[in-house]
C-alpha atoms as a PDB file:
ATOM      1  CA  UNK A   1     -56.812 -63.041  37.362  1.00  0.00           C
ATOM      2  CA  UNK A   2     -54.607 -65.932  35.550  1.00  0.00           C
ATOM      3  CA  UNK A   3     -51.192 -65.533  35.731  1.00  0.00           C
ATOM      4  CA  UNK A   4     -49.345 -66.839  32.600  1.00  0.00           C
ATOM      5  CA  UNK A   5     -45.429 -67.746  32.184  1.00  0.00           C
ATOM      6  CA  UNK A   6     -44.530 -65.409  29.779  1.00  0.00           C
ATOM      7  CA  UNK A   7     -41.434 -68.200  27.596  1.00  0.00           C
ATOM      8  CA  UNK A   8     -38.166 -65.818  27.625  1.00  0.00           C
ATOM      9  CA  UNK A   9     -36.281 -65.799  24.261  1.00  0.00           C
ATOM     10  CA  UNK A  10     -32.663 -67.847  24.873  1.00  0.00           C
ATOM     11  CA  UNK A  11     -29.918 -65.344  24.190  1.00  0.00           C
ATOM     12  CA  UNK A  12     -27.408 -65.980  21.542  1.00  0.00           C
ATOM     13  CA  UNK A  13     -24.678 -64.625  23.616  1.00  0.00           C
ATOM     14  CA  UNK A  14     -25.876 -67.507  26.297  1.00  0.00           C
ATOM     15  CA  UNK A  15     -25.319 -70.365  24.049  1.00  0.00           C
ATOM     16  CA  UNK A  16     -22.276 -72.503  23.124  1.00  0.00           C
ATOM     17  CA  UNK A  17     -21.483 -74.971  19.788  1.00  0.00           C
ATOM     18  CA  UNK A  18     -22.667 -78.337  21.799  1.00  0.00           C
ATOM     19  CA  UNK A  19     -25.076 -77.372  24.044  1.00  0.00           C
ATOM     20  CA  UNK A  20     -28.357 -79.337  24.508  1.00  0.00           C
ATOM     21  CA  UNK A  21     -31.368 -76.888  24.115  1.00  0.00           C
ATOM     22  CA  UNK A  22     -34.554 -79.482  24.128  1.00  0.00           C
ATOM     23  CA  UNK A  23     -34.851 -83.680  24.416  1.00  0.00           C
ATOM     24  CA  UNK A  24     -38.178 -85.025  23.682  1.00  0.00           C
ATOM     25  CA  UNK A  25     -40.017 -88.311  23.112  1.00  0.00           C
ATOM     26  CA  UNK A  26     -43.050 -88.855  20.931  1.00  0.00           C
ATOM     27  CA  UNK A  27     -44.934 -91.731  21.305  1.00  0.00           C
ATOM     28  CA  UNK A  28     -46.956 -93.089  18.986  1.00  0.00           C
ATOM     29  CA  UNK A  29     -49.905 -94.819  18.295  1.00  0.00           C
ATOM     30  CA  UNK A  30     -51.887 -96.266  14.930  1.00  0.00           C
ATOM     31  CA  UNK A  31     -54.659 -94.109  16.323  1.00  0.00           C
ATOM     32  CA  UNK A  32     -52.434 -90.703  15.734  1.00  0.00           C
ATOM     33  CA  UNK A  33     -51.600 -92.039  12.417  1.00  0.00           C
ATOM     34  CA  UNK A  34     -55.105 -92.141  11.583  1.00  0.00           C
ATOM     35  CA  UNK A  35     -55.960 -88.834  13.363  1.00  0.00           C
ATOM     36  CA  UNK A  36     -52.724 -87.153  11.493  1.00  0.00           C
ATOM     37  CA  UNK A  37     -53.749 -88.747   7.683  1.00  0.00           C
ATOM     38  CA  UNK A  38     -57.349 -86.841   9.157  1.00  0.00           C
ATOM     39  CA  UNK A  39     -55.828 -83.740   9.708  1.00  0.00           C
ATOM     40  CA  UNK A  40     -53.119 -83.742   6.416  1.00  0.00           C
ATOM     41  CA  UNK A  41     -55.503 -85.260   4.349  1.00  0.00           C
ATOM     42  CA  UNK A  42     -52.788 -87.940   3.661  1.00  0.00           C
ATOM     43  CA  UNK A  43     -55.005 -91.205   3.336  1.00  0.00           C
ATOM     44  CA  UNK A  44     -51.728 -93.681   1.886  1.00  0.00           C
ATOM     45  CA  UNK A  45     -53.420 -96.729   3.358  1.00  0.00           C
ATOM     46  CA  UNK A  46     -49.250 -97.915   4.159  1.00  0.00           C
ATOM     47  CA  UNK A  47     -50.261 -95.107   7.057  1.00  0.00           C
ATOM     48  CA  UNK A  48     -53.237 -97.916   8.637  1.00  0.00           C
ATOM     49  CA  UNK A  49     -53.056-101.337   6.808  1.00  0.00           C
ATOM     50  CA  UNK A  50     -50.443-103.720   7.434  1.00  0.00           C
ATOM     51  CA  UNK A  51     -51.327-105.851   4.477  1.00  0.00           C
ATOM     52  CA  UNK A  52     -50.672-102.760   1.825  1.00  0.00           C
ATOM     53  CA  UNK A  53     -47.978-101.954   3.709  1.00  0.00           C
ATOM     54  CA  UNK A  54     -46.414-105.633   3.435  1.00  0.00           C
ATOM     55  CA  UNK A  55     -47.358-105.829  -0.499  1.00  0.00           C
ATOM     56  CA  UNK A  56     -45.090-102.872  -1.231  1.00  0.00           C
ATOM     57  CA  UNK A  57     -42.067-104.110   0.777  1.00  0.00           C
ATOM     58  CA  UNK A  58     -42.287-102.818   3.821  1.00  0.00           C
ATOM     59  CA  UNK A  59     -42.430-103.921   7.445  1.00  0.00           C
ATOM     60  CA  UNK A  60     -45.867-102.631   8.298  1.00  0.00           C
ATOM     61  CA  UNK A  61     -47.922 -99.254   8.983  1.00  0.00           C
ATOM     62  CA  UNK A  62     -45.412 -96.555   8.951  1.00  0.00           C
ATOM     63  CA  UNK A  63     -45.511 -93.044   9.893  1.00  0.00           C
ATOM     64  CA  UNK A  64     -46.582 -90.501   7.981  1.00  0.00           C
ATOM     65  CA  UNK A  65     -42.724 -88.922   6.963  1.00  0.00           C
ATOM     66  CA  UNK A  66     -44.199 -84.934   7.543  1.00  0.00           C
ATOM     67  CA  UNK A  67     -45.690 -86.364  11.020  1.00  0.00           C
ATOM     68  CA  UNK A  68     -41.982 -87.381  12.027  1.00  0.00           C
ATOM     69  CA  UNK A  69     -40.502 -83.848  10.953  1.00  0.00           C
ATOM     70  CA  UNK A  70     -43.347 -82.157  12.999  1.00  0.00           C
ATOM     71  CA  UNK A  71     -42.707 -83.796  15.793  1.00  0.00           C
ATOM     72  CA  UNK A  72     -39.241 -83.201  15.705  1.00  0.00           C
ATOM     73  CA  UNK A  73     -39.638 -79.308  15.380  1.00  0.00           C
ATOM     74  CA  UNK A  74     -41.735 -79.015  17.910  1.00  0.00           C
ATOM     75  CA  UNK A  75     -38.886 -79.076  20.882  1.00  0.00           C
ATOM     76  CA  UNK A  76     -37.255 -76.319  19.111  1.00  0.00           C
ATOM     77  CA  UNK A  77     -40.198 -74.466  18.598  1.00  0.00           C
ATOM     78  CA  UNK A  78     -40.602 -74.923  22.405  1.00  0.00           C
ATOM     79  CA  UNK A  79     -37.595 -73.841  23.334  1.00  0.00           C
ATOM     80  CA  UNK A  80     -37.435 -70.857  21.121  1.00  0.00           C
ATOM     81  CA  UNK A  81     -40.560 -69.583  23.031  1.00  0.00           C
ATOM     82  CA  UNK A  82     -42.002 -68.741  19.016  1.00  0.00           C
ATOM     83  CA  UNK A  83     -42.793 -70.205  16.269  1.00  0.00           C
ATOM     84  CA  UNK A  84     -41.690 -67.511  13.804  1.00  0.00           C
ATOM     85  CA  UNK A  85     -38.201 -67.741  15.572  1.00  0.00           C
ATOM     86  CA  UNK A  86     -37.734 -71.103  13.350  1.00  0.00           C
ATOM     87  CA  UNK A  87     -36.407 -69.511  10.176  1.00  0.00           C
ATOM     88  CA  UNK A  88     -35.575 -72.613   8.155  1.00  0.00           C
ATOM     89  CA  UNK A  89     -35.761 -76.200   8.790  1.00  0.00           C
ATOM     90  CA  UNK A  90     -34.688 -79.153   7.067  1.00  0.00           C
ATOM     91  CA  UNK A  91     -34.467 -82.811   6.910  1.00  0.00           C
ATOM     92  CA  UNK A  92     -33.482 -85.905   5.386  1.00  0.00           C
ATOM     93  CA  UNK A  93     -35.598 -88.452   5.244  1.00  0.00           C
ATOM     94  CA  UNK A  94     -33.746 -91.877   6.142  1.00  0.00           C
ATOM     95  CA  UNK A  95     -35.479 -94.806   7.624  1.00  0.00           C
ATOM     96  CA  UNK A  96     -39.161 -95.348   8.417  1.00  0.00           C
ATOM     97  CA  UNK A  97     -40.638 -94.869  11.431  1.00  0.00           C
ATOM     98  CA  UNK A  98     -43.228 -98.607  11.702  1.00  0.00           C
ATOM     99  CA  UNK A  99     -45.637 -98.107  14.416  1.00  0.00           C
ATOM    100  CA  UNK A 100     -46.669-101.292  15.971  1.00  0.00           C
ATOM    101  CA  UNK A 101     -50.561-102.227  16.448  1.00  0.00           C
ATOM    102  CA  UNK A 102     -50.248-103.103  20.049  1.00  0.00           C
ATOM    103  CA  UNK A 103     -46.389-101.468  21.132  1.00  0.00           C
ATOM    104  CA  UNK A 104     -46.629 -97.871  18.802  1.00  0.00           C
ATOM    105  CA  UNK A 105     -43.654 -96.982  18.562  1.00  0.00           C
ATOM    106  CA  UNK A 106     -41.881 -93.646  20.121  1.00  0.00           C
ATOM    107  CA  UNK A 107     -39.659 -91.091  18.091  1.00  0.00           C
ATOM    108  CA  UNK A 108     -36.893 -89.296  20.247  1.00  0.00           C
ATOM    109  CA  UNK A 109     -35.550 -85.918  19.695  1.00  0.00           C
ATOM    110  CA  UNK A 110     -32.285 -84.379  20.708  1.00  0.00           C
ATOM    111  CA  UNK A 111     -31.946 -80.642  19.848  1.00  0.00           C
ATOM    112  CA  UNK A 112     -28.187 -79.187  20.074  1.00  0.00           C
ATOM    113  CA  UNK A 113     -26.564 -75.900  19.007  1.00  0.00           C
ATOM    114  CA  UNK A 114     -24.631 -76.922  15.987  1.00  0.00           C
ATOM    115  CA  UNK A 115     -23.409 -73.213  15.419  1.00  0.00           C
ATOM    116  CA  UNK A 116     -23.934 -70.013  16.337  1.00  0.00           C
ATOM    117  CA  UNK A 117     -24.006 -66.730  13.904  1.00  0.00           C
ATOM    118  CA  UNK A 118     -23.129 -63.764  16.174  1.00  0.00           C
ATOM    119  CA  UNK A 119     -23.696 -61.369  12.964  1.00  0.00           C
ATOM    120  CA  UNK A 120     -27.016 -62.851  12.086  1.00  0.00           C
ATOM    121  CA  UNK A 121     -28.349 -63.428  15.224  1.00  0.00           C
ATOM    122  CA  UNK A 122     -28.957 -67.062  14.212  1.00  0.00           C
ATOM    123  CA  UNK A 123     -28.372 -70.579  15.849  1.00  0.00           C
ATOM    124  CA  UNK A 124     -28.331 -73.824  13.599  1.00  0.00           C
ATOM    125  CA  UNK A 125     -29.786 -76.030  15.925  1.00  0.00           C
ATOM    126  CA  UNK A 126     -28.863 -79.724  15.158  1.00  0.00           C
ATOM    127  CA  UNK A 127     -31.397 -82.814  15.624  1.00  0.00           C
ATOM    128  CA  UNK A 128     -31.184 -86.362  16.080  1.00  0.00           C
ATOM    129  CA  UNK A 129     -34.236 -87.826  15.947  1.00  0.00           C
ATOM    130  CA  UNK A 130     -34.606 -91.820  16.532  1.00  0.00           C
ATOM    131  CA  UNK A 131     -36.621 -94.709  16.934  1.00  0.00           C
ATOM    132  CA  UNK A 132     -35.227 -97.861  18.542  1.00  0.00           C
ATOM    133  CA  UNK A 133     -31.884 -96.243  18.778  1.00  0.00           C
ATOM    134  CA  UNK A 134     -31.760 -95.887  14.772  1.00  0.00           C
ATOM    135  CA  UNK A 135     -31.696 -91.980  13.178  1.00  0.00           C
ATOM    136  CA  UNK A 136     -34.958 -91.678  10.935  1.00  0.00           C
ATOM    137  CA  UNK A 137     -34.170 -88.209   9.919  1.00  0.00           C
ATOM    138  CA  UNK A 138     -30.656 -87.209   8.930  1.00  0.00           C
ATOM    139  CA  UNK A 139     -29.125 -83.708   8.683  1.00  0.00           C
ATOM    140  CA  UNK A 140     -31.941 -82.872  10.609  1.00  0.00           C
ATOM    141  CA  UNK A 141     -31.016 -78.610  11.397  1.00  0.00           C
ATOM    142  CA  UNK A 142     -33.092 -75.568  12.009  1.00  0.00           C
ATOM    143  CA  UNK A 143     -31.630 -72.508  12.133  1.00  0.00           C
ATOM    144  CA  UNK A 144     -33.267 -69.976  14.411  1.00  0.00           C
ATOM    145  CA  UNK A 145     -33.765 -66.259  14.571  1.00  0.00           C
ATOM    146  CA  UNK A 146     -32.776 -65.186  18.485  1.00  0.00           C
ATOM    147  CA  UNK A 147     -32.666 -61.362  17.484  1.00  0.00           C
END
Protein backbone atom coordinates (compact mmCIF):
# COMPACT_ATOMS: atom_id res chain seq x y z
CA UNK A 1 0.00 0.00 0.00
CA UNK A 2 1.43 3.65 -1.07
CA UNK A 3 0.91 6.18 1.21
CA UNK A 4 0.35 9.62 -0.45
CA UNK A 5 0.62 13.29 1.21
CA UNK A 6 -2.66 14.36 0.84
CA UNK A 7 -1.57 18.87 0.06
CA UNK A 8 -3.87 20.66 2.86
CA UNK A 9 -5.70 23.79 1.54
CA UNK A 10 -3.90 27.12 3.36
CA UNK A 11 -6.62 28.80 5.38
CA UNK A 12 -7.57 32.31 4.70
CA UNK A 13 -7.93 33.05 8.30
CA UNK A 14 -4.01 31.80 8.49
CA UNK A 15 -2.70 34.32 6.15
CA UNK A 16 -1.54 37.95 6.49
CA UNK A 17 -1.12 41.05 3.64
CA UNK A 18 2.88 40.30 3.18
CA UNK A 19 3.34 36.94 3.75
CA UNK A 20 5.52 34.76 1.45
CA UNK A 21 3.44 31.67 0.29
CA UNK A 22 5.94 29.99 -2.51
CA UNK A 23 9.73 31.07 -4.00
CA UNK A 24 10.79 29.20 -6.97
CA UNK A 25 13.49 29.13 -9.66
CA UNK A 26 13.12 27.91 -13.21
CA UNK A 27 15.93 27.21 -15.09
CA UNK A 28 16.12 27.16 -18.45
CA UNK A 29 17.50 25.71 -21.30
CA UNK A 30 17.23 26.23 -25.43
CA UNK A 31 16.27 22.58 -25.26
CA UNK A 32 12.86 23.47 -23.15
CA UNK A 33 12.31 26.20 -25.55
CA UNK A 34 12.25 23.80 -28.24
CA UNK A 35 10.34 21.12 -26.25
CA UNK A 36 7.71 24.04 -25.10
CA UNK A 37 7.28 25.59 -29.04
CA UNK A 38 6.64 21.32 -29.39
CA UNK A 39 4.11 21.21 -26.97
CA UNK A 40 2.27 24.97 -27.77
CA UNK A 41 2.75 24.56 -31.22
CA UNK A 42 4.51 28.01 -31.10
CA UNK A 43 7.35 27.51 -33.82
CA UNK A 44 8.52 31.70 -33.84
CA UNK A 45 12.01 30.69 -34.88
CA UNK A 46 13.11 34.08 -32.28
CA UNK A 47 12.20 30.91 -29.76
CA UNK A 48 15.64 28.72 -31.38
CA UNK A 49 17.68 30.93 -33.84
CA UNK A 50 19.85 33.56 -32.72
CA UNK A 51 20.30 35.01 -36.15
CA UNK A 52 16.26 35.73 -36.57
CA UNK A 53 16.29 36.72 -33.33
CA UNK A 54 19.21 39.39 -33.95
CA UNK A 55 17.50 40.58 -37.42
CA UNK A 56 14.41 41.74 -35.55
CA UNK A 57 16.24 43.64 -32.77
CA UNK A 58 16.65 41.56 -30.23
CA UNK A 59 19.41 40.09 -28.09
CA UNK A 60 18.98 36.46 -29.01
CA UNK A 61 16.56 33.31 -28.50
CA UNK A 62 14.02 34.41 -26.07
CA UNK A 63 11.46 32.66 -24.17
CA UNK A 64 8.39 31.84 -25.26
CA UNK A 65 6.22 34.89 -23.16
CA UNK A 66 3.17 32.04 -22.16
CA UNK A 67 6.25 29.67 -21.03
CA UNK A 68 7.34 32.53 -18.50
CA UNK A 69 3.64 33.01 -17.13
CA UNK A 70 3.41 29.15 -16.70
CA UNK A 71 6.17 28.90 -14.89
CA UNK A 72 5.34 31.53 -12.71
CA UNK A 73 1.84 30.02 -11.77
CA UNK A 74 3.01 27.01 -11.06
CA UNK A 75 4.31 27.91 -7.26
CA UNK A 76 0.92 29.12 -6.58
CA UNK A 77 -0.71 26.34 -8.01
CA UNK A 78 1.61 24.35 -5.65
CA UNK A 79 0.90 25.96 -2.82
CA UNK A 80 -2.79 26.11 -3.25
CA UNK A 81 -2.70 22.24 -3.23
CA UNK A 82 -5.31 22.71 -6.68
CA UNK A 83 -5.35 23.89 -9.67
CA UNK A 84 -8.98 25.03 -9.83
CA UNK A 85 -8.18 27.07 -6.59
CA UNK A 86 -6.41 29.68 -9.14
CA UNK A 87 -9.46 31.72 -10.09
CA UNK A 88 -7.85 34.43 -12.19
CA UNK A 89 -4.41 35.22 -13.14
CA UNK A 90 -2.80 37.93 -14.83
CA UNK A 91 0.27 39.46 -16.14
CA UNK A 92 2.12 42.05 -17.79
CA UNK A 93 4.41 41.30 -20.06
CA UNK A 94 7.68 43.55 -19.57
CA UNK A 95 11.08 42.45 -20.58
CA UNK A 96 12.23 39.29 -22.35
CA UNK A 97 13.42 36.49 -20.86
CA UNK A 98 16.99 35.57 -23.54
CA UNK A 99 18.09 32.15 -22.81
CA UNK A 100 21.69 31.68 -23.44
CA UNK A 101 23.04 28.64 -25.71
CA UNK A 102 25.56 27.47 -23.24
CA UNK A 103 24.38 29.50 -19.60
CA UNK A 104 20.14 29.17 -20.12
CA UNK A 105 19.02 31.38 -18.23
CA UNK A 106 16.77 30.90 -14.85
CA UNK A 107 13.38 32.78 -14.09
CA UNK A 108 12.68 33.36 -10.26
CA UNK A 109 9.38 33.54 -8.64
CA UNK A 110 8.30 35.15 -5.44
CA UNK A 111 4.62 34.54 -4.51
CA UNK A 112 3.18 36.96 -1.61
CA UNK A 113 -0.32 37.64 -0.24
CA UNK A 114 -1.08 41.00 -1.67
CA UNK A 115 -4.66 40.98 -0.02
CA UNK A 116 -6.94 39.00 1.50
CA UNK A 117 -10.98 38.97 0.89
CA UNK A 118 -12.48 37.57 4.13
CA UNK A 119 -16.10 37.81 2.34
CA UNK A 120 -15.00 36.07 -0.78
CA UNK A 121 -12.84 33.69 0.50
CA UNK A 122 -10.15 34.95 -1.91
CA UNK A 123 -6.35 35.85 -1.66
CA UNK A 124 -4.66 38.09 -4.44
CA UNK A 125 -1.48 36.57 -4.41
CA UNK A 126 1.26 38.96 -5.76
CA UNK A 127 4.36 37.76 -8.03
CA UNK A 128 7.64 38.94 -8.87
CA UNK A 129 9.07 37.05 -11.28
CA UNK A 130 12.85 37.86 -12.53
CA UNK A 131 15.70 37.04 -14.46
CA UNK A 132 19.12 38.49 -13.63
CA UNK A 133 17.58 40.51 -10.91
CA UNK A 134 15.27 42.41 -13.61
CA UNK A 135 11.10 41.87 -13.31
CA UNK A 136 9.98 40.21 -16.74
CA UNK A 137 6.41 40.13 -15.75
CA UNK A 138 4.78 43.09 -14.04
CA UNK A 139 1.52 43.23 -12.06
CA UNK A 140 1.96 39.74 -12.01
CA UNK A 141 -1.40 38.64 -9.35
CA UNK A 142 -3.57 35.61 -9.02
CA UNK A 143 -6.27 35.67 -6.96
CA UNK A 144 -7.20 32.38 -5.35
CA UNK A 145 -10.30 30.62 -4.17
CA UNK A 146 -9.36 29.17 -0.37
CA UNK A 147 -13.17 28.41 0.36
Amino acid sequence: MTNKTVPTTPSLDSLSVGDIVAESSFPLTRDSLVRYAGASGDFNPIHYRDDVAESVGLPGVLAHGMLTMGLAIQPVVDWAGDPARVVDYQVRFTRPVPVDPDLGAVVTVLAKVGALDAEAGVARIDLTVTFNNTTVLGKAQARVSLV
